[in-house]
Protein backbone atom coordinates (compact mmCIF):
# COMPACT_ATOMS: atom_id res chain seq x y z
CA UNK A 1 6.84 74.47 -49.52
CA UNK A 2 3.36 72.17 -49.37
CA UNK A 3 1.86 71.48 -46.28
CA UNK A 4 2.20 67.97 -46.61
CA UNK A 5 6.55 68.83 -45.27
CA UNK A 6 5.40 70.14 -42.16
CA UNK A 7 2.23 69.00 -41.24
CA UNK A 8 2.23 65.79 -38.78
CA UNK A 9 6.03 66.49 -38.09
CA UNK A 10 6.25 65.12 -34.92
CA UNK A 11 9.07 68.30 -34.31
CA UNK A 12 7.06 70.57 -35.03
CA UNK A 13 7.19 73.29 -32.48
CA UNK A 14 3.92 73.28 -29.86
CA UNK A 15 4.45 77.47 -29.22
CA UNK A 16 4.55 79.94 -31.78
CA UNK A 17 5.65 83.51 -30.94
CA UNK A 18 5.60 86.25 -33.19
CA UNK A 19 6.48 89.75 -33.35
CA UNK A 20 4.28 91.33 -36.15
CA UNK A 21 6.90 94.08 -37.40
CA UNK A 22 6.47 96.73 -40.44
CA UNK A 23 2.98 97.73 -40.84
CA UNK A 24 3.82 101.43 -41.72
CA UNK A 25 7.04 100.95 -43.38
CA UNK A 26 5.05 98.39 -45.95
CA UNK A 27 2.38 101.35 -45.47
CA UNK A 28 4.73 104.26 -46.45
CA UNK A 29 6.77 102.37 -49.59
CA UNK A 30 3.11 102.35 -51.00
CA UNK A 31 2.74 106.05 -50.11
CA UNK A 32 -0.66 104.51 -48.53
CA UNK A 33 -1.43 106.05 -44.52
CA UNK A 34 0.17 103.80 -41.79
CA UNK A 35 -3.53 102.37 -40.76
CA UNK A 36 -3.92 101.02 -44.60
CA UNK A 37 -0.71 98.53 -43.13
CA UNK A 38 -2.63 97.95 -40.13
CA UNK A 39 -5.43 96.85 -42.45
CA UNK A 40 -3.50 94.51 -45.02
CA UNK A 41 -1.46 93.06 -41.48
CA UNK A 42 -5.50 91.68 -40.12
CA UNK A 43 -5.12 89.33 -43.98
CA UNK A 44 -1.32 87.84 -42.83
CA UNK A 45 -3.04 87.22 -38.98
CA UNK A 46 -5.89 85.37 -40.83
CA UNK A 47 -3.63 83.07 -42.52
CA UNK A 48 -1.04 82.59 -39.72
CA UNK A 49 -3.49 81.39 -37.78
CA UNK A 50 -5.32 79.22 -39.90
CA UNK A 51 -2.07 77.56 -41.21
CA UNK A 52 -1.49 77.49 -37.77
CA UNK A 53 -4.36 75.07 -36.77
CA UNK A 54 -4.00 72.63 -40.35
CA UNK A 55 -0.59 71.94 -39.88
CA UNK A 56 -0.98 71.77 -35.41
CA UNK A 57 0.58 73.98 -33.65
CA UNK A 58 -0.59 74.25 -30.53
CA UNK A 59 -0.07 77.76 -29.37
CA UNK A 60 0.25 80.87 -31.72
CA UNK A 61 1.16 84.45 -29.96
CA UNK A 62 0.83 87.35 -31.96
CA UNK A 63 2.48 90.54 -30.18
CA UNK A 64 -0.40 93.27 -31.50
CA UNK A 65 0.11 95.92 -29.25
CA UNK A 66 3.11 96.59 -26.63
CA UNK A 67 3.01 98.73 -23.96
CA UNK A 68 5.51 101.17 -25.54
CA UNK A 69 2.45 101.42 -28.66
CA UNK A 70 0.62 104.00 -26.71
CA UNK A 71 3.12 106.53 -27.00
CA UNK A 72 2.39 106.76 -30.93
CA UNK A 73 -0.06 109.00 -32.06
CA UNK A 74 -3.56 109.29 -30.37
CA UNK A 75 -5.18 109.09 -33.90
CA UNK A 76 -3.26 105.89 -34.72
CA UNK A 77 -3.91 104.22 -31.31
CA UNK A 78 -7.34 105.28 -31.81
CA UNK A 79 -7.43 103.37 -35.45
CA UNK A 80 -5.67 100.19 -33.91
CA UNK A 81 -8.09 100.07 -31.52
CA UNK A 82 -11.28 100.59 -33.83
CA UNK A 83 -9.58 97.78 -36.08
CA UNK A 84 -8.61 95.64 -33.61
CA UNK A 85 -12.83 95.25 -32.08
CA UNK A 86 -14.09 95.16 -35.68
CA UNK A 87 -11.40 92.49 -36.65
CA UNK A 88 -12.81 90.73 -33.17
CA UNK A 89 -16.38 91.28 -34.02
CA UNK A 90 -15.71 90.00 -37.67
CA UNK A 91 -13.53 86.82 -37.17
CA UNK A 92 -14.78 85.42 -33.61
CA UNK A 93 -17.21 83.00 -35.20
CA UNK A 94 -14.94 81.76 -37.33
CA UNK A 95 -12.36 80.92 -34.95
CA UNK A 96 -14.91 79.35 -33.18
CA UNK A 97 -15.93 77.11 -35.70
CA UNK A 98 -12.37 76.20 -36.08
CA UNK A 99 -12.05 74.88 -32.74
CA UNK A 100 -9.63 78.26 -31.94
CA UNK A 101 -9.15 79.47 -28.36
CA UNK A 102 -8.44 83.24 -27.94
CA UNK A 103 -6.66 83.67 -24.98
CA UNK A 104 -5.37 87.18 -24.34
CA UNK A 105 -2.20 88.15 -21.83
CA UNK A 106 -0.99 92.04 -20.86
CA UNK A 107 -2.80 94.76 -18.55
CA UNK A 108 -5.62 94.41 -20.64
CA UNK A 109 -7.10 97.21 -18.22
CA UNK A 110 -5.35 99.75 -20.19
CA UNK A 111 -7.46 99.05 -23.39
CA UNK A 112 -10.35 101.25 -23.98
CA UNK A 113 -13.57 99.92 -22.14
CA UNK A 114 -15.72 99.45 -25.78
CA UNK A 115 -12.28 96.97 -27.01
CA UNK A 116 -12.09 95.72 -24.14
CA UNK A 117 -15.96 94.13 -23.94
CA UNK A 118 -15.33 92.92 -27.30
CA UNK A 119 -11.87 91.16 -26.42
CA UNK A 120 -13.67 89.51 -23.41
CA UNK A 121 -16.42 88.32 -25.39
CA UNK A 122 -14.16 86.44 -27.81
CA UNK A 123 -12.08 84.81 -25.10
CA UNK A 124 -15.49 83.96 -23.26
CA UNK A 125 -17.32 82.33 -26.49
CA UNK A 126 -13.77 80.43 -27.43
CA UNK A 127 -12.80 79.19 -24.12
CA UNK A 128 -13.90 75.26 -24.10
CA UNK A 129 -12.06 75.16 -27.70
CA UNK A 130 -9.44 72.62 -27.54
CA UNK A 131 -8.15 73.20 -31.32
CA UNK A 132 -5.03 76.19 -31.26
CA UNK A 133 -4.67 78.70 -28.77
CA UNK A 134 -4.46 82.23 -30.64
CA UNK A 135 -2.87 84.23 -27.74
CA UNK A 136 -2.61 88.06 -28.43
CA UNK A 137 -0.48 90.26 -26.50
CA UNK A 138 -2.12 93.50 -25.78
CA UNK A 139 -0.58 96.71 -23.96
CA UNK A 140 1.92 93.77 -23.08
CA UNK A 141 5.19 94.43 -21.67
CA UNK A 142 7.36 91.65 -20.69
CA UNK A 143 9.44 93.79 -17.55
CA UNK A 144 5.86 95.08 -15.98
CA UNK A 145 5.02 91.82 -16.05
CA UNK A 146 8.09 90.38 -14.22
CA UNK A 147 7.91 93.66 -12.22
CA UNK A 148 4.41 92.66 -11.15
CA UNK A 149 4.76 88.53 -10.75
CA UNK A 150 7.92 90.29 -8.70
CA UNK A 151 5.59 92.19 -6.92
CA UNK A 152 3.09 89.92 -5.89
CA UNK A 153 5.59 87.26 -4.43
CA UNK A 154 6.96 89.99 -2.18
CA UNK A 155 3.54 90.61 -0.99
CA UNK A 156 2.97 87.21 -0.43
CA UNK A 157 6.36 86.85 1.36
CA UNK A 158 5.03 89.70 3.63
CA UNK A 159 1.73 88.08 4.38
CA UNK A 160 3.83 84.64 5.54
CA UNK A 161 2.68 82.38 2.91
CA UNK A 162 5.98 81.57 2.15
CA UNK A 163 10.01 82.53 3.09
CA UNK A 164 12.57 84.24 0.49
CA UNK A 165 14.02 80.81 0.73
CA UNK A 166 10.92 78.95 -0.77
CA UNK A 167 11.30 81.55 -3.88
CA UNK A 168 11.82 79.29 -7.13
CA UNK A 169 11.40 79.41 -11.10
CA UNK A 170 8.28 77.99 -10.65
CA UNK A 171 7.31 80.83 -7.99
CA UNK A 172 7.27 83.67 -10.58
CA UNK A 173 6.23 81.64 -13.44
CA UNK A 174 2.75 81.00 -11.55
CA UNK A 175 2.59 85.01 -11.53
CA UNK A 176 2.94 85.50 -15.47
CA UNK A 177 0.45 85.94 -17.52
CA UNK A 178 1.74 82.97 -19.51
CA UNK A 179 1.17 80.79 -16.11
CA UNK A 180 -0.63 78.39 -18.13
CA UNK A 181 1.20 78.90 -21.59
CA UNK A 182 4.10 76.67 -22.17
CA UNK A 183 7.01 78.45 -23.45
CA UNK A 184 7.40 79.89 -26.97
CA UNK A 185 10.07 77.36 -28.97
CA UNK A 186 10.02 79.54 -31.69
CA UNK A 187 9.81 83.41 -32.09
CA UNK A 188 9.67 85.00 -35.55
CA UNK A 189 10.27 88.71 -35.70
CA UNK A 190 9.31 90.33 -39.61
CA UNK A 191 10.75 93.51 -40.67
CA UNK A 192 14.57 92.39 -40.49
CA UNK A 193 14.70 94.31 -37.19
CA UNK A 194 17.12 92.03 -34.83
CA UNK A 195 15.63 93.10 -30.84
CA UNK A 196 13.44 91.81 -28.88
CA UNK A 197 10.91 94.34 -28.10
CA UNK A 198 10.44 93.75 -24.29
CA UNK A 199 8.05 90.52 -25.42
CA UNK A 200 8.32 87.39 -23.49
CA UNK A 201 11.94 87.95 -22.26
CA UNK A 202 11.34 85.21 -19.19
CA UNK A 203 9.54 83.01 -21.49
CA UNK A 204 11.78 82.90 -24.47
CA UNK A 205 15.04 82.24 -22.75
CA UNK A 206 15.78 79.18 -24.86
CA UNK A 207 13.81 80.05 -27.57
CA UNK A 208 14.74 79.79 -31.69
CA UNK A 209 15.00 83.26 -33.34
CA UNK A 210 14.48 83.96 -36.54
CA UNK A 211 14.53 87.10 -38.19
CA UNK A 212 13.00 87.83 -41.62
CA UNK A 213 12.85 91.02 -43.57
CA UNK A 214 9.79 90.52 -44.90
CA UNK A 215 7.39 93.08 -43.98
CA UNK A 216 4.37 91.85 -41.51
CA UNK A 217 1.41 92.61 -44.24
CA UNK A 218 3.36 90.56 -46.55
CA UNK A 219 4.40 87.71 -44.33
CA UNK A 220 1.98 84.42 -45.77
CA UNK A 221 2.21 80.95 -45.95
CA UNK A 222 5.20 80.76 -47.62
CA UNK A 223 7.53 83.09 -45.20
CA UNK A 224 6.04 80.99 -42.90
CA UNK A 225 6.66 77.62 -43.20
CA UNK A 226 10.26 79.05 -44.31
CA UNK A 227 10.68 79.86 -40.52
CA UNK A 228 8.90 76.32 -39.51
CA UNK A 229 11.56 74.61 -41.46
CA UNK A 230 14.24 76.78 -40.35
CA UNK A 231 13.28 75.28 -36.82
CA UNK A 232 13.21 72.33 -37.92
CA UNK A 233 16.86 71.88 -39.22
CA UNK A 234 18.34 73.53 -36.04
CA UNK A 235 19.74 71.56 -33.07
CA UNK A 236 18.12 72.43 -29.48
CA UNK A 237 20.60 71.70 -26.91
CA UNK A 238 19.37 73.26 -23.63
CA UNK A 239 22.83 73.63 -22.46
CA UNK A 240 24.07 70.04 -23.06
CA UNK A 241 26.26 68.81 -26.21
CA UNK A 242 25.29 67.47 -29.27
CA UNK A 243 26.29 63.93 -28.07
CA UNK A 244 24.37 64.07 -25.13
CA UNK A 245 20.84 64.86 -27.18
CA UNK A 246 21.45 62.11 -29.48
């Protein structure tokens, strides 16, 4: 599928979710160690995003690391973590020069101090870019975060700014991280596994699935704009009937 389909089609979706799925099963059916999918996954995030920006999306969210990820093995977390502020250190001038924003949502406390600089820098240098927003979701869990925007209205409640009664949508969506992220309208999950993952379960309630059993490290430009055009030839209806969207 050329470019040429996509790009400029004035449906194209502005938000781009996507769970990156299959890393060490494309690993293992190589008999290669699990970090070696790691590795070849930082090639598909290079051209996601860069496709990404030609054809203009807007917003591009790449789960990389949930909150349930630090239960794997310490070496492994330790190697994702390594990758993850060379791959920073490596590709942050580019994505500058391509007019990318890194943005960067989950308790982003919980990643080791060294990442964690490196992350900040990127987000710093990027953050007058008005190109795509490249949002990754680190030691991000969608129910903490409701449990915390949850959290912090209560308190707020307490305090008197506001009653119970003044509680509305827009209440706890000012206390995501996504507060200034307009909702995903499409989520791509690779891998062929069909859950959600506790990603973005306020944010994608009307959201377009699709589910591909392509492994992440192999997911490229084609897989992709399979899913774009998927999207494309589906009806959003928000509730109402065909007839009324017409």
């Amino acid at each position: 599928m050329e470019n040429k389909i996509i790009e400029g089609n004035k449906n194209l979706p502005k938000h781009i979710a996507i769970i990156m799925d299959g890393n060490g099963r494309w690993a293992s059916k190589r008999k290669l160690p699990r970090v070696a999918g790691h590795q070849e996954g930082i090639n598909s995030v290079r051209e996601i995003v860069r496709l990404s920006g030609e054809i203009g999306i807007k917003y591009l969210t790449l789960y990389t690391f949930s909150k349930e990820n630090w239960q794997r093995p310490i070496i492994e977390v330790n190697a994702l973590m390594k990758l993850l502020s060379r791959t920073i250190k490596k590709e942050i001038n580019e994505l500058n020069r391509n007019n990318v924003r890194l943005q960067i949502i989950g308790n982003i406390n919980e990643i080791p101090k060294t990442t964690r600089e490196d992350l900040l820098k990127g987000v710093e240098k990027t953050k007058k870019n008005t190109g795509l927003t490249l949002i990754l979701a680190l030691s991000y869990g969608s129910r903490e975060e409701i449990l915390n925007a949850v959290k912090q209205i209560a308190k707020e409640v307490e305090m008197g700014k506001y009653s119970s009664e003044d509680i509305c949508e827009k209440t706890i969506i000012n206390k995501l991280y996504t507060k200034n992220i307009p909702d995903p309208d499409l989520v791509i999950r690779t891998s062929g596994e069909f859950r959600i993952s506790n990603f973005l379960l306020w944010q994608s309630a009307y959201s377009e699935y699709y589910i591909t059993s392509v492994y992440w490290p192999a997911f490229r430009k084609e897989e992709y704009f399979k899913a774009i055009d998927n999207y494309l030839n589906r009806e959003r209806r928000f509730g109402k009937t065909s007839e009324q969207i017409k």
